[in-house]
N, C-alpha and C. Protein backbone atom coordinates (compact mmCIF):
# COMPACT_ATOMS: atom_id res chain seq x y z
N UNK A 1 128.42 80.88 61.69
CA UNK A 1 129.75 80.40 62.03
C UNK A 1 130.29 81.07 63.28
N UNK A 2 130.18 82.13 63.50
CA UNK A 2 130.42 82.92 64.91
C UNK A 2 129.72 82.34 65.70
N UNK A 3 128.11 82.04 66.10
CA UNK A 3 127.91 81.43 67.28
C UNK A 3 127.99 80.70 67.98
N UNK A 4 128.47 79.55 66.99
CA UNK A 4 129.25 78.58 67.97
C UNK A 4 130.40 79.39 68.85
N UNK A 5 131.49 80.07 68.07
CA UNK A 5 132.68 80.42 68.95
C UNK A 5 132.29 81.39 70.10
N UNK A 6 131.40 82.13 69.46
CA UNK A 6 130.21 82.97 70.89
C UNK A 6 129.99 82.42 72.17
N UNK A 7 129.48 80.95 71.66
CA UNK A 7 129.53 80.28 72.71
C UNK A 7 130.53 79.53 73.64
N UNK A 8 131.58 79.21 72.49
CA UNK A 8 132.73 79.21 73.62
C UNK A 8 133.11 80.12 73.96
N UNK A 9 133.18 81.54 73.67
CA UNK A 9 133.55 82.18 74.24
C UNK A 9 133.09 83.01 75.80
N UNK A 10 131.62 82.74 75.43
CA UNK A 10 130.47 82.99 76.79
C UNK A 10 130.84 81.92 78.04
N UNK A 11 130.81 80.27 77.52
CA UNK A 11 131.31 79.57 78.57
C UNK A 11 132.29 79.56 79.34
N UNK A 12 133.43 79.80 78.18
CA UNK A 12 134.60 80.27 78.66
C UNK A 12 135.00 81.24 80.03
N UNK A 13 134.28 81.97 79.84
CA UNK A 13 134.05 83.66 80.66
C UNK A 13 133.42 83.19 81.84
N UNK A 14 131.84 82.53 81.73
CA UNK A 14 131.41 81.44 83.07
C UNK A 14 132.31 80.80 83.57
N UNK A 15 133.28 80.27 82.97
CA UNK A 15 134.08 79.15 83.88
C UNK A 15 135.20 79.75 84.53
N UNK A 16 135.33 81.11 84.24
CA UNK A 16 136.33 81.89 84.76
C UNK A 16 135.91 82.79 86.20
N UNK A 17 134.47 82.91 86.11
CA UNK A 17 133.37 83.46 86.86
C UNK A 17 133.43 82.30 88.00
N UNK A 18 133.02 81.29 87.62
CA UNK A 18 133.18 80.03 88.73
C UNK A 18 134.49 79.67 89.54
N UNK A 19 135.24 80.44 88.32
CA UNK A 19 136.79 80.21 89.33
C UNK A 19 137.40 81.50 89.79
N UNK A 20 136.49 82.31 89.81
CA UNK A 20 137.03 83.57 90.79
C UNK A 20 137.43 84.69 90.26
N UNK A 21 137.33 84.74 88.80
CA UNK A 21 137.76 85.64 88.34
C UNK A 21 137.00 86.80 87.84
N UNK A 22 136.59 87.97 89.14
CA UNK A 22 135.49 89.03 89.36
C UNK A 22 135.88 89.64 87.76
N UNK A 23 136.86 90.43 87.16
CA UNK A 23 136.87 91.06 86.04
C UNK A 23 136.27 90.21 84.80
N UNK A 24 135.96 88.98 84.86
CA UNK A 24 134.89 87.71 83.90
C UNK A 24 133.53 88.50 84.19
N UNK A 25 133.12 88.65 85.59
CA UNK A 25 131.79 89.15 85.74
C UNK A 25 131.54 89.88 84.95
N UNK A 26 132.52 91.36 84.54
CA UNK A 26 132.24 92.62 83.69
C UNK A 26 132.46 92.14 82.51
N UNK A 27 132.66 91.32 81.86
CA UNK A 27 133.02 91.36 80.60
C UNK A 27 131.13 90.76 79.88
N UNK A 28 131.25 89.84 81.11
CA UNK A 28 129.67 89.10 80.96
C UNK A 28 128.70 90.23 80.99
N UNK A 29 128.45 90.89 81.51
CA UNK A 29 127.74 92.40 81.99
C UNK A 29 127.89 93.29 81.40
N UNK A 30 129.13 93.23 80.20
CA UNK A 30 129.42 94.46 79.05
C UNK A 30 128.67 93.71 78.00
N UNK A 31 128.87 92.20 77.74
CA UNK A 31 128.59 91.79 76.39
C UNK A 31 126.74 91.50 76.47
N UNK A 32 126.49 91.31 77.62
CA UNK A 32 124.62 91.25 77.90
C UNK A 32 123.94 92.68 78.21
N UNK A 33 124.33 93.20 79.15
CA UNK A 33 123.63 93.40 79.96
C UNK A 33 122.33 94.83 79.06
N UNK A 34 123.00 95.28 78.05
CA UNK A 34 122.23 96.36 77.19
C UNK A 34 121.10 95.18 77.04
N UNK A 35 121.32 94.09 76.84
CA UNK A 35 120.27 93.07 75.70
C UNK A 35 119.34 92.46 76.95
N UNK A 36 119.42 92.42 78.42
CA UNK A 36 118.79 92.14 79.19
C UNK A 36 117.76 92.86 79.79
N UNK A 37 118.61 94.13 79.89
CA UNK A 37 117.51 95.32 80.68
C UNK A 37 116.35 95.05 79.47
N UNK A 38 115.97 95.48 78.91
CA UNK A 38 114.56 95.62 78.09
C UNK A 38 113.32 93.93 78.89
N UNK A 39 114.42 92.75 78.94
CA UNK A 39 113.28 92.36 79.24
C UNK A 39 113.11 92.47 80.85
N UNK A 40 113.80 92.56 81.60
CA UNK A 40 113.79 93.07 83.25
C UNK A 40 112.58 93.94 83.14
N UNK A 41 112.94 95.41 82.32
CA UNK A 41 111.77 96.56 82.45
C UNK A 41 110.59 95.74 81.44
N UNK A 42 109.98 95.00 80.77
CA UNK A 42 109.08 94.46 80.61
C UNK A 42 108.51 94.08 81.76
N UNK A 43 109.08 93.09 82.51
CA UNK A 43 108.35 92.76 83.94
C UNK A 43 108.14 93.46 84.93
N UNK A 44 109.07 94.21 85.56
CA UNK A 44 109.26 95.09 87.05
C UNK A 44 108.44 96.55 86.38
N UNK A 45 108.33 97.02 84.87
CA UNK A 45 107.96 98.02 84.66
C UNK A 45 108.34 99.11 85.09
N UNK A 46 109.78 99.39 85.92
CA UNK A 46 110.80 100.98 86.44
C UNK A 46 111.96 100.35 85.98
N UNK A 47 112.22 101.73 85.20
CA UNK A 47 113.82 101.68 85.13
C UNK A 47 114.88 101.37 86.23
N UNK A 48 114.69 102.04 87.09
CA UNK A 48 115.85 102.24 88.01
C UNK A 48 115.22 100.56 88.93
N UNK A 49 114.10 100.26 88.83
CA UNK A 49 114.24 98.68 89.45
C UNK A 49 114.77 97.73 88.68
N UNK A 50 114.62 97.74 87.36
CA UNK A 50 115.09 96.76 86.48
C UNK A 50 116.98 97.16 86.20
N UNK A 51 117.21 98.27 86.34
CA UNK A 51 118.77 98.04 86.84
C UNK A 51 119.21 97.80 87.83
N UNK A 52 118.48 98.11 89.18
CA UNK A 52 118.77 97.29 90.00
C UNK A 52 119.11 96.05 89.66
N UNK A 53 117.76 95.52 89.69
CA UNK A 53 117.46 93.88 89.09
C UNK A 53 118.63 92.97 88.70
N UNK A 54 119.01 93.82 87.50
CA UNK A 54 120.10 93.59 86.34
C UNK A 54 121.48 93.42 87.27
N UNK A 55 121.47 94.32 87.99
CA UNK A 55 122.70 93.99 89.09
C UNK A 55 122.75 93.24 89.90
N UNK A 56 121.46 92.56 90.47
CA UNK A 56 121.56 91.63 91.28
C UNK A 56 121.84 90.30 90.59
N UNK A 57 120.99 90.29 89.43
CA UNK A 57 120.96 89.17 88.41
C UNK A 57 122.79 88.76 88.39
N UNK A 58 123.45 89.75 87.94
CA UNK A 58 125.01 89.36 88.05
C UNK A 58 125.63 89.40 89.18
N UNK A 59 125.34 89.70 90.19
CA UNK A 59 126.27 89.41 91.53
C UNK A 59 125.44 87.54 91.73
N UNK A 60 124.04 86.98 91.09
CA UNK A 60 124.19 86.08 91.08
C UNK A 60 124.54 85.14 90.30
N UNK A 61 125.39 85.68 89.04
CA UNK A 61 125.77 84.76 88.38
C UNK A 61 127.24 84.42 89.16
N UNK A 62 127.83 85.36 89.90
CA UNK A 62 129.01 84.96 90.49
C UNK A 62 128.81 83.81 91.33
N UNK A 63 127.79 83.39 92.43
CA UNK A 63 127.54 82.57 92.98
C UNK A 63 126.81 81.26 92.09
N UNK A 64 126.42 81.45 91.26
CA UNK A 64 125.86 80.24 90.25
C UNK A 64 126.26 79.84 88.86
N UNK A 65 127.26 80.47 88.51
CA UNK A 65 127.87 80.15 87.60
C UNK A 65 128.43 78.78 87.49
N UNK A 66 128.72 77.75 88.47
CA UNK A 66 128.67 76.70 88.23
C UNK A 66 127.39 76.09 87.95
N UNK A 67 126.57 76.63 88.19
CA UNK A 67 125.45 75.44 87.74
C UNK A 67 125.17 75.62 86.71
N UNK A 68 125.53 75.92 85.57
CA UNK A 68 125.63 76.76 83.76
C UNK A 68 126.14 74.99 83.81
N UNK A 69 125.07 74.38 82.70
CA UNK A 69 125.29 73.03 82.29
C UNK A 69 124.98 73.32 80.22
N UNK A 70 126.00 73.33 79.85
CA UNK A 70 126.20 73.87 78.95
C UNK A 70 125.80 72.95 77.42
N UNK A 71 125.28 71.53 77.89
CA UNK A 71 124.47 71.19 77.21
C UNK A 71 122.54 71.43 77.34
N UNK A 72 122.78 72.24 77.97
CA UNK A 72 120.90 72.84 78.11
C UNK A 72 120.92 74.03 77.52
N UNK A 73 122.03 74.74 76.92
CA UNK A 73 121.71 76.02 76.13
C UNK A 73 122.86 76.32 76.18
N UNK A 74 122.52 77.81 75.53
CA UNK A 74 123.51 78.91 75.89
C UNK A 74 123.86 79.72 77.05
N UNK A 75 124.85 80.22 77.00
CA UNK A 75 124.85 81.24 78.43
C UNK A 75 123.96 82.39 78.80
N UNK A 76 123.85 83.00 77.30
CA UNK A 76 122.57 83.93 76.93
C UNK A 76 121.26 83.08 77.42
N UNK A 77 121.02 82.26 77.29
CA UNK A 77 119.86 81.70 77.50
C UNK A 77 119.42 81.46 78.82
N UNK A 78 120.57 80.91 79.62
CA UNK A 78 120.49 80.87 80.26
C UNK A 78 120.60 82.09 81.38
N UNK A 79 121.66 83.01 81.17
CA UNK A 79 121.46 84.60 81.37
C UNK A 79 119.75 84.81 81.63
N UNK A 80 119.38 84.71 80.49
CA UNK A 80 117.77 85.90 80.13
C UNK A 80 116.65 84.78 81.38
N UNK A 81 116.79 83.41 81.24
CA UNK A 81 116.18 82.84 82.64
C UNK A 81 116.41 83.32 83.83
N UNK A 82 117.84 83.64 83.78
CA UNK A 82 117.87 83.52 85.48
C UNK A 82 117.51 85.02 85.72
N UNK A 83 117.72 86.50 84.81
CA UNK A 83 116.76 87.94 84.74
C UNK A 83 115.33 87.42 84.85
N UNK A 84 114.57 86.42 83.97
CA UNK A 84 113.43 86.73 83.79
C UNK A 84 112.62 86.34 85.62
N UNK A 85 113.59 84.99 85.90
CA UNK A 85 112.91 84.36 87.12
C UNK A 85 113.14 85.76 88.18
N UNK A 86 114.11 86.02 88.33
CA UNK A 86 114.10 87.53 89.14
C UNK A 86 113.27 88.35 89.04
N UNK A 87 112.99 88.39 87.85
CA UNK A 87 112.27 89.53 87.39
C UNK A 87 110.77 89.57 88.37
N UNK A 88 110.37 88.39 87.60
CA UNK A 88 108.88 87.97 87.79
C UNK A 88 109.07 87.72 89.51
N UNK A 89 109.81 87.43 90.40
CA UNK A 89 109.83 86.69 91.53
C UNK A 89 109.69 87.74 92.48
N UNK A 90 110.50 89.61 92.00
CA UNK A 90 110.47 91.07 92.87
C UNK A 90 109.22 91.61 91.80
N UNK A 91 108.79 91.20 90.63
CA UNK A 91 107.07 91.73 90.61
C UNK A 91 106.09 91.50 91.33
N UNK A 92 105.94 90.36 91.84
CA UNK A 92 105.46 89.58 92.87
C UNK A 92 105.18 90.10 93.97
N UNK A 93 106.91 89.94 94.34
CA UNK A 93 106.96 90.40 95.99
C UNK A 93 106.37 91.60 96.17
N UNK A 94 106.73 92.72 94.72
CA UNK A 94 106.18 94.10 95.03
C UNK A 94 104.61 94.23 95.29
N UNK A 95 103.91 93.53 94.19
CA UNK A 95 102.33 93.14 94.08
C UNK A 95 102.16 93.21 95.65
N UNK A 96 101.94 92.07 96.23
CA UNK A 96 101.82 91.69 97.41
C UNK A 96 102.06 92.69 98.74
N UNK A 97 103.41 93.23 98.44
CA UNK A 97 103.56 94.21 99.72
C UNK A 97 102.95 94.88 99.63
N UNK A 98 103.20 95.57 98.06
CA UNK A 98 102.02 97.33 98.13
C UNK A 98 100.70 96.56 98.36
N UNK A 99 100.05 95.66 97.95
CA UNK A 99 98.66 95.23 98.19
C UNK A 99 98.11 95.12 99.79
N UNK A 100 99.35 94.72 100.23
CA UNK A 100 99.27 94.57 102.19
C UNK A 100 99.30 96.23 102.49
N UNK A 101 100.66 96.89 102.08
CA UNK A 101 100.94 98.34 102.69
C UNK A 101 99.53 99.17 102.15
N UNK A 102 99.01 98.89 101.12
CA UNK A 102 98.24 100.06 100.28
C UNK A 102 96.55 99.84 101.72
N UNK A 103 96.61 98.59 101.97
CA UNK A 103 96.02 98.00 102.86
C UNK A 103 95.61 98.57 104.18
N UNK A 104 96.93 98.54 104.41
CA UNK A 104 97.02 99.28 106.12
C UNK A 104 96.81 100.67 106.18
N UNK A 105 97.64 101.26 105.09
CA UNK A 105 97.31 102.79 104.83
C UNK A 105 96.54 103.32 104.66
N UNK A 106 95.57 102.33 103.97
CA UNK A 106 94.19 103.08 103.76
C UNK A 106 93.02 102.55 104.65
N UNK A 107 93.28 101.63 105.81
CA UNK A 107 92.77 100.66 106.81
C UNK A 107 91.31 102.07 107.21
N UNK A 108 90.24 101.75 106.46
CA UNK A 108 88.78 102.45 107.35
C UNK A 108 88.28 101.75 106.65
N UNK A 109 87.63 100.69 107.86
CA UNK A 109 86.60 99.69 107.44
C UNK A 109 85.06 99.69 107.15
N UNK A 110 84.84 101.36 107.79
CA UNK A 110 83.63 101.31 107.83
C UNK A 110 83.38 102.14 106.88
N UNK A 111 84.45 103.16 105.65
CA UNK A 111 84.15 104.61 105.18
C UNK A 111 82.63 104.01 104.32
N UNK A 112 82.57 103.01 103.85
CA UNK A 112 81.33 103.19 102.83
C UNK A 112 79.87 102.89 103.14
N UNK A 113 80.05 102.61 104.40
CA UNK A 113 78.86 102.62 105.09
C UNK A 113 77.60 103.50 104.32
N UNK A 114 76.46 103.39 104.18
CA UNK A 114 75.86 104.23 103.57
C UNK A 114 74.43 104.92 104.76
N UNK A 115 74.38 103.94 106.00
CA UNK A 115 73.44 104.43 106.76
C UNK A 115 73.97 104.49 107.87
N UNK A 116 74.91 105.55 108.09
CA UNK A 116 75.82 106.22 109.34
C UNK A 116 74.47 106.47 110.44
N UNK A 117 74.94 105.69 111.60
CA UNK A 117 74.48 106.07 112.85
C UNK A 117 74.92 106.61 113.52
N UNK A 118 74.88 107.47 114.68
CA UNK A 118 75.69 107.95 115.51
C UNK A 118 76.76 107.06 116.38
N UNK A 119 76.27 105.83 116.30
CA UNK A 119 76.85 104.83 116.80
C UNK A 119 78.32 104.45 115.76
N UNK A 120 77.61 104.14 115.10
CA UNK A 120 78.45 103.91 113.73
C UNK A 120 79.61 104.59 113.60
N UNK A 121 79.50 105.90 113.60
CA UNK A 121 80.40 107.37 113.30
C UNK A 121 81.39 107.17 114.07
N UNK A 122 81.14 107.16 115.94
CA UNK A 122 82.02 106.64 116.46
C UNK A 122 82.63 105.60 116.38
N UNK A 123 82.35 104.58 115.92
CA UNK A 123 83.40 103.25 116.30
C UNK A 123 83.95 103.80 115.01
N UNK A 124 83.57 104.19 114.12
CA UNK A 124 84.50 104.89 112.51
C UNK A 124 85.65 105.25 113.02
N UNK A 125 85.23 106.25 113.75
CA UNK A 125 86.59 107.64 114.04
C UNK A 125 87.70 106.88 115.21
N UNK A 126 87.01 106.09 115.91
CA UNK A 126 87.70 105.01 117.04
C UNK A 126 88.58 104.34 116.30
N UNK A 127 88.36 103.67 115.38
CA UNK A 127 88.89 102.61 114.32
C UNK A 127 90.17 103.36 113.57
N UNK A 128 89.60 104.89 113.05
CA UNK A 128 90.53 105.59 112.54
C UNK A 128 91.63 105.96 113.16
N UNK A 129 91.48 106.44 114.34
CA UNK A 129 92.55 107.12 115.59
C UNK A 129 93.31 105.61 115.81
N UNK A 130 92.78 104.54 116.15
CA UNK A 130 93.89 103.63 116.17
C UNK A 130 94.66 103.09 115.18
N UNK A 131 94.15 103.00 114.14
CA UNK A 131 95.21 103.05 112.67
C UNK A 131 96.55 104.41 112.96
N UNK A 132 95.91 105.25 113.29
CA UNK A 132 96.74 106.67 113.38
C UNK A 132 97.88 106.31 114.23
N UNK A 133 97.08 105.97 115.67
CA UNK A 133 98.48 105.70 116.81
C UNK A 133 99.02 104.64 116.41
N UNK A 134 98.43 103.76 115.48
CA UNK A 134 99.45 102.30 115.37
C UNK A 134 100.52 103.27 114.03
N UNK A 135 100.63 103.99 112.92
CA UNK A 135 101.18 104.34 112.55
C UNK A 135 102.20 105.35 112.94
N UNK A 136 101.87 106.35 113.88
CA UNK A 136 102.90 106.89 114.73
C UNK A 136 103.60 106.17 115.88
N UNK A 137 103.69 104.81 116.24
CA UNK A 137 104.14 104.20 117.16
C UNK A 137 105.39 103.40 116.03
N UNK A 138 105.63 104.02 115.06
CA UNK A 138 105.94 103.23 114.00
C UNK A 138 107.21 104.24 114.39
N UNK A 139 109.01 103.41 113.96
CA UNK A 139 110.25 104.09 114.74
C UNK A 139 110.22 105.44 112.49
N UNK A 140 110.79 106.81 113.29
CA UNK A 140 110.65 107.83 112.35
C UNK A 140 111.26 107.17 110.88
N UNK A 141 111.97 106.40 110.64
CA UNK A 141 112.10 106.49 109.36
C UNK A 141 111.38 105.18 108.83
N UNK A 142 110.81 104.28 109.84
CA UNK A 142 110.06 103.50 108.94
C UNK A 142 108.80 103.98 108.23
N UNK A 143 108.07 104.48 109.40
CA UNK A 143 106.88 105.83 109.22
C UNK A 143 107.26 106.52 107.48
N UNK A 144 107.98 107.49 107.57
CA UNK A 144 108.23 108.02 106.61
C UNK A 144 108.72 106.99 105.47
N UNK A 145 109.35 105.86 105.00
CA UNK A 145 109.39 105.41 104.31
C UNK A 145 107.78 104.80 103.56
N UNK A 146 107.15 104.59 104.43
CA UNK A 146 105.59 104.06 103.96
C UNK A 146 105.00 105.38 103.62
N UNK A 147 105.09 106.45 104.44
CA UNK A 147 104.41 107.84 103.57
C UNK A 147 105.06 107.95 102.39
N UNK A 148 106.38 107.81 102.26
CA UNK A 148 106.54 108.51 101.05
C UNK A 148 106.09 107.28 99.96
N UNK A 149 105.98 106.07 100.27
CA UNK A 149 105.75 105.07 99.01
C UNK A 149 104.48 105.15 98.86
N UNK A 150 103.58 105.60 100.02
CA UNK A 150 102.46 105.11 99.80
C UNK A 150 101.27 106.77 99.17
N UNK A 151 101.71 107.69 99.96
CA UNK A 151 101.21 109.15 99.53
C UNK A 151 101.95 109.54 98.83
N UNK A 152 103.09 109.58 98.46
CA UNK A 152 103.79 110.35 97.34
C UNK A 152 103.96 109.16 95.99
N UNK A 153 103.77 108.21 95.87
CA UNK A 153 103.87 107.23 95.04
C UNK A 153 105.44 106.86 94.54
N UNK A 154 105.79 107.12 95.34
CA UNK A 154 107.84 106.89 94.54
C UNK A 154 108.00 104.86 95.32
N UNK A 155 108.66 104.50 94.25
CA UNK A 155 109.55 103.51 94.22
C UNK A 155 110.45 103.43 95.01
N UNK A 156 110.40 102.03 95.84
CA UNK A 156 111.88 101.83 96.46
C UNK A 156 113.22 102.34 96.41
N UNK A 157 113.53 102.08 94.67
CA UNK A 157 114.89 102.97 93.85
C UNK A 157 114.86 104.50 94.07
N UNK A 158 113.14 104.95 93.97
CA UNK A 158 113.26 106.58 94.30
C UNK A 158 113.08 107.05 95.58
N UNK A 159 112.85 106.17 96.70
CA UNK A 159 113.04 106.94 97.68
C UNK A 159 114.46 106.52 98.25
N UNK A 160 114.95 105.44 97.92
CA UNK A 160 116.36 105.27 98.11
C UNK A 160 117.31 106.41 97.93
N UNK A 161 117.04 107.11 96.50
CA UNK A 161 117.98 107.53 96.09
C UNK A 161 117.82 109.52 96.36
N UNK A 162 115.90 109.45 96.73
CA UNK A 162 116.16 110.71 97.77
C UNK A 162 116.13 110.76 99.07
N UNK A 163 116.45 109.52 99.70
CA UNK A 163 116.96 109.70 100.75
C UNK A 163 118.73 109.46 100.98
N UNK A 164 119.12 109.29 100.00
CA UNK A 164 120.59 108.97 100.05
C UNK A 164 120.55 107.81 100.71
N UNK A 165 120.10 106.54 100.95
CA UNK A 165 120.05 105.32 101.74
C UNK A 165 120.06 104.24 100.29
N UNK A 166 121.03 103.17 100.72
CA UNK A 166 120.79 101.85 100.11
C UNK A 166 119.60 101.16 99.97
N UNK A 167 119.20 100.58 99.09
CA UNK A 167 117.96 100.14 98.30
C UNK A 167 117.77 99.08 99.68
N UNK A 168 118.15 98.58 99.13
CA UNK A 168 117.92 97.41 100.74
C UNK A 168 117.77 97.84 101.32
N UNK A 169 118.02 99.47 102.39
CA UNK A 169 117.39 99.16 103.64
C UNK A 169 116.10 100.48 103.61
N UNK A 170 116.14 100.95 102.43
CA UNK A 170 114.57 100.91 102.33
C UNK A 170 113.64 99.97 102.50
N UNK A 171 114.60 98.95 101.60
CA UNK A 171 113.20 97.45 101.64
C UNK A 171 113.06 97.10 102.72
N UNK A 172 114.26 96.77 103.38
CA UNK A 172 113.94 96.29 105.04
C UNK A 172 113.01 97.48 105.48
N UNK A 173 113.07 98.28 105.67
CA UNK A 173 112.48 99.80 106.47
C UNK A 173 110.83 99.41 106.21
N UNK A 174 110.48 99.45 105.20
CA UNK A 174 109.42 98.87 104.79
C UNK A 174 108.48 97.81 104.99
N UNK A 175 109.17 96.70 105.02
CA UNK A 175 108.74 95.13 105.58
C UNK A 175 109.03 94.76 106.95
N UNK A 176 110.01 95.73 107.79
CA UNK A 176 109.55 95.66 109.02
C UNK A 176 108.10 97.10 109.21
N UNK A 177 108.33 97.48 108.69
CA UNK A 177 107.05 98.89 108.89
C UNK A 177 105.93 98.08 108.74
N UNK A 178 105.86 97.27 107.70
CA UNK A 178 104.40 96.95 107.74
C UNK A 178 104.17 95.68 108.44
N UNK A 179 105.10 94.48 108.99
CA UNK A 179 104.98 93.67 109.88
C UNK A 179 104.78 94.59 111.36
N UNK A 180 105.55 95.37 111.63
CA UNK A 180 104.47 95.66 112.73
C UNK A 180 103.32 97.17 112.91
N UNK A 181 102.76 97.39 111.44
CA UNK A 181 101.80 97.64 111.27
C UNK A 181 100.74 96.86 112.20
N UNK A 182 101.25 95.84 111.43
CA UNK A 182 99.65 94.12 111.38
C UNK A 182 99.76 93.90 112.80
N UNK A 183 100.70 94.10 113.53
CA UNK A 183 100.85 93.54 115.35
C UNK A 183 100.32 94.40 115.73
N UNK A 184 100.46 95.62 115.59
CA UNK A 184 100.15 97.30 116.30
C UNK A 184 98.35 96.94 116.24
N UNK A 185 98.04 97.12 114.89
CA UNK A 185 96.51 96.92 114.72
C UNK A 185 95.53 95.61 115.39
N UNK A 186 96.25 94.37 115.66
CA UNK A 186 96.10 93.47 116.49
C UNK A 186 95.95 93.52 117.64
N UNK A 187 96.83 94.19 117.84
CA UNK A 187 97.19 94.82 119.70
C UNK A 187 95.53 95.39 119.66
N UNK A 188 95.48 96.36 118.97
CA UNK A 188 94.42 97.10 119.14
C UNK A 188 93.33 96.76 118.88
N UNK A 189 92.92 95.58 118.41
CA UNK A 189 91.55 94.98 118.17
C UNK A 189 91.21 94.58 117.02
N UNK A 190 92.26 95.14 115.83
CA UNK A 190 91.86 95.47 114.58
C UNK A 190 92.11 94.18 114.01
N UNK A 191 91.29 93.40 113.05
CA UNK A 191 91.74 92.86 112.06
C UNK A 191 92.84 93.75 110.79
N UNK A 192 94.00 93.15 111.14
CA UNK A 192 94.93 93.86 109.99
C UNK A 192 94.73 93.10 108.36
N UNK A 193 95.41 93.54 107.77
CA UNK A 193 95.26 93.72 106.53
C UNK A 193 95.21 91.73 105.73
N UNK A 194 94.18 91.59 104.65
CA UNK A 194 94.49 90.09 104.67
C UNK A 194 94.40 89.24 105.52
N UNK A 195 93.63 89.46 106.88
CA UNK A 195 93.11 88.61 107.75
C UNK A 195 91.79 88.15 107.65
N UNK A 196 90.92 88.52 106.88
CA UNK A 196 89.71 88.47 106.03
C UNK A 196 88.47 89.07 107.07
N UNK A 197 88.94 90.15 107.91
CA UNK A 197 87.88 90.58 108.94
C UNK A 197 87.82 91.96 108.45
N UNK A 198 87.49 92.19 107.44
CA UNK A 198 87.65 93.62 106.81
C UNK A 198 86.03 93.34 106.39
């Protein structure tokens, strides 16, 4: 007998959200948001990303709260879709970047060579030194944002939050770092990362 009125009362709160009324957001975000995080950190697998997450998830319900068509479910239901599609959509993106960054960082095409020539050795160490200068040609805090994600293993959220910098412009710091990684190594001869000349 309560969930029906649950549900008017959830729509209710959406339609107040759609009409501008930011203190609707928190009430939506007090009555979910404990019951969401668990499945966020199912997907993204970090705490501090899946609260992120969770926060972005509601700054977009402010902008989409009209599209809540309230004969296709509940608000909850619709809530835990629009977390899960986030969810899965920055697992992704993460997959992919670290798979490109883990890429460039570790860019020696030749280490497993097993019948080193003298010839060989050099174009190795040639190959290596220009990975090197294409990474120091990199502006100081993008550089250091890829060391610390990539040699120290910390998360976006954790180097954000020891560098005292907004999550975002780590991410930017990052995705321009490794876009012109891939130009730098180009410049230089190199097949970059995912160009299939590895």
């Amino acid at each position: 007998m309560t969930e029906p009125f649950e549900r008017l009362q959830d729509a209710e709160v959406l339609r107040r959200i759609g009409a501008g009324d930011a203190s609707a957001v928190g009430e939506l975000y007090d009555r979910y948001a404990a019951s969401l995080l668990p499945l966020a950190l199912r997907i993204v697998r970090d705490r501090a990303e899946a609260e992120d997450l969770l926060h972005d998830a509601f700054v977009q319900v402010s902008d989409r709260a009209s599209q809540y068509v309230a004969e296709r479910g509940s608000v909850v239901a619709w809530l835990v879709t629009l977390v899960r599609n986030l969810a899965i959509d920055r697992a992704r993106r993460r997959e992919r970047r670290g798979a490109l960054a883990r890429d460039v960082i570790a860019y020696e095409p030749a280490a497993e060579k097993t019948h080193d020539t003298p010839e060989s050795l050099v174009s190795d160490a040639t190959e290596r030194d220009k990975v090197r200068r294409a990474l120091a040609a990199l502006p100081d805090a993008q550089r250091q944002t890829l060391e610390i994600a990539f040699f120290e293993g910390l998360s976006y959220p954790e180097i954000a939050e020891r560098e005292g910098v907004p999550l975002g412009t780590i991410k930017s710091r990052a995705a321009r770092a490794i876009a012109a990684l891939r130009a730098l190594l180009a410049a230089e001869g190199l097949s970059g990362p995912g160009d299939g000349g590895r």
